[in-house]
Protein backbone atom coordinates (compact mmCIF):
# COMPACT_ATOMS: atom_id res chain seq x y z
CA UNK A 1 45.16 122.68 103.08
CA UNK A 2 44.92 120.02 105.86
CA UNK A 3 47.55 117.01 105.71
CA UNK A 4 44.02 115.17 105.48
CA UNK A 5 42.50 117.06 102.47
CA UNK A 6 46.18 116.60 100.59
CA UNK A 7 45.42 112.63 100.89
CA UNK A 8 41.92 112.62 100.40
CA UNK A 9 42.99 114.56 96.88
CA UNK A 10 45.59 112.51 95.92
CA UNK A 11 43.39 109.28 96.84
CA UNK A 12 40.85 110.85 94.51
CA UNK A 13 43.71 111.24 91.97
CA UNK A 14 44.63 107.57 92.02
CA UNK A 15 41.62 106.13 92.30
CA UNK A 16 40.75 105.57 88.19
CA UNK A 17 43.94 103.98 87.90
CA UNK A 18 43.80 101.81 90.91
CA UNK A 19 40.10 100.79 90.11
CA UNK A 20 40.99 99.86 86.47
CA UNK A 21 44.16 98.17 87.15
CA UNK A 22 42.76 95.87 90.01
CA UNK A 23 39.47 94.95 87.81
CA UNK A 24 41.46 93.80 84.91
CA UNK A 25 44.14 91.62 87.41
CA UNK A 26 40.60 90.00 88.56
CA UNK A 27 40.30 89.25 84.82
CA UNK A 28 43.28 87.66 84.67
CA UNK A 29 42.99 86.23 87.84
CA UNK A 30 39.49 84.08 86.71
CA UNK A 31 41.16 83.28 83.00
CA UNK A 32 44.52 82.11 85.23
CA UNK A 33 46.35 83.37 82.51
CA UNK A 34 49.69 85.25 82.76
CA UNK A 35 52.93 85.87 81.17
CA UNK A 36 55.88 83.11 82.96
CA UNK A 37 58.01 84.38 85.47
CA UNK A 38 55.55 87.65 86.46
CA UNK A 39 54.08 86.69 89.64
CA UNK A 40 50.45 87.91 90.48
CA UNK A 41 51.30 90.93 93.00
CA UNK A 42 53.81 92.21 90.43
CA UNK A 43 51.22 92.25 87.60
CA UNK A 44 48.72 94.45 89.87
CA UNK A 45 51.37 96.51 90.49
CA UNK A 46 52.52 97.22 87.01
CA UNK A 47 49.22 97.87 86.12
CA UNK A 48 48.61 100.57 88.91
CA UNK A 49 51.64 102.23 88.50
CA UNK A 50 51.40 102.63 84.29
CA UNK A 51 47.50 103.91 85.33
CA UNK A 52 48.87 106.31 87.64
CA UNK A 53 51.95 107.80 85.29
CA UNK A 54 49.29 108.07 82.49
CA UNK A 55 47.13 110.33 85.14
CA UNK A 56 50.69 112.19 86.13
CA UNK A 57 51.25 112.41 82.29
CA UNK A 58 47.54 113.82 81.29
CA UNK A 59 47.15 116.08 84.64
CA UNK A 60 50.98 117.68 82.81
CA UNK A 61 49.63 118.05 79.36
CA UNK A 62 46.26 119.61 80.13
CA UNK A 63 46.84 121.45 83.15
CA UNK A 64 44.32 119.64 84.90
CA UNK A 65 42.73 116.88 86.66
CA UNK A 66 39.94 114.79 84.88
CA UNK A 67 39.98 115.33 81.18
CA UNK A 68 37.97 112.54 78.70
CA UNK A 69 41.13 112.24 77.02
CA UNK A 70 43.92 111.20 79.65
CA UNK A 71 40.72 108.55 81.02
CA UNK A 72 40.55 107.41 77.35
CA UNK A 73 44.30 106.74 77.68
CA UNK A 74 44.07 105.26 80.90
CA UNK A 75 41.90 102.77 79.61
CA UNK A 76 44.04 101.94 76.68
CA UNK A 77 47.31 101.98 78.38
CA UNK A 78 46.23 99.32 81.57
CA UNK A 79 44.06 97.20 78.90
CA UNK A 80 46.95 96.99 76.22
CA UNK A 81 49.00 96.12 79.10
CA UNK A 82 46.88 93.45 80.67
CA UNK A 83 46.52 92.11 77.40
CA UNK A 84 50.43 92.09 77.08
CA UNK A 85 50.57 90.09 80.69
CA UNK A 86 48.06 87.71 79.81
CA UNK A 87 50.54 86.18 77.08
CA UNK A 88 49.32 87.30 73.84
């Protein structure tokens, strides 16, 4: 495998989390809501990273890439967090 084809992959890999985690930072964005003293690039960024350790922690448990169940988690893990950032 190419140095090329190992990025496209992993960009492939990432890309659920890092599409989930920068729509709901839009969302809080537009509400301007946010927790005090976490600044806007570090809530983006917490959000990508706990997307991507929940893809690291489902590719672990099932053996492989793209199960329902680790996209179900992603979901719940980035929203529960974004809920958490916007101050509830």
């Amino acid at each position: 495998m190419t140095p090329l084809s190992v990025l496209a992959h992993l960009a492939g890999f990432v890309a659920p989390a890092l599409g989930v985690g920068w729509l709901l930072w839009a969302g809080l964005r537009i509400r301007r809501k946010g927790r005090p003293g976490v600044g806007s690039a570090m809530q983006l960024a917490l959000l990508c990273l706990a997307g991507i350790a929940v893809l690291i922690l489902g590719l672990v448990y099932f053996g492989r890439d793209g199960r329902m169940a680790t996209y179900a988690a992603l979901v719940m893990t980035q929203g529960t967090l974004a809920w958490w950032l916007r101050g509830r």
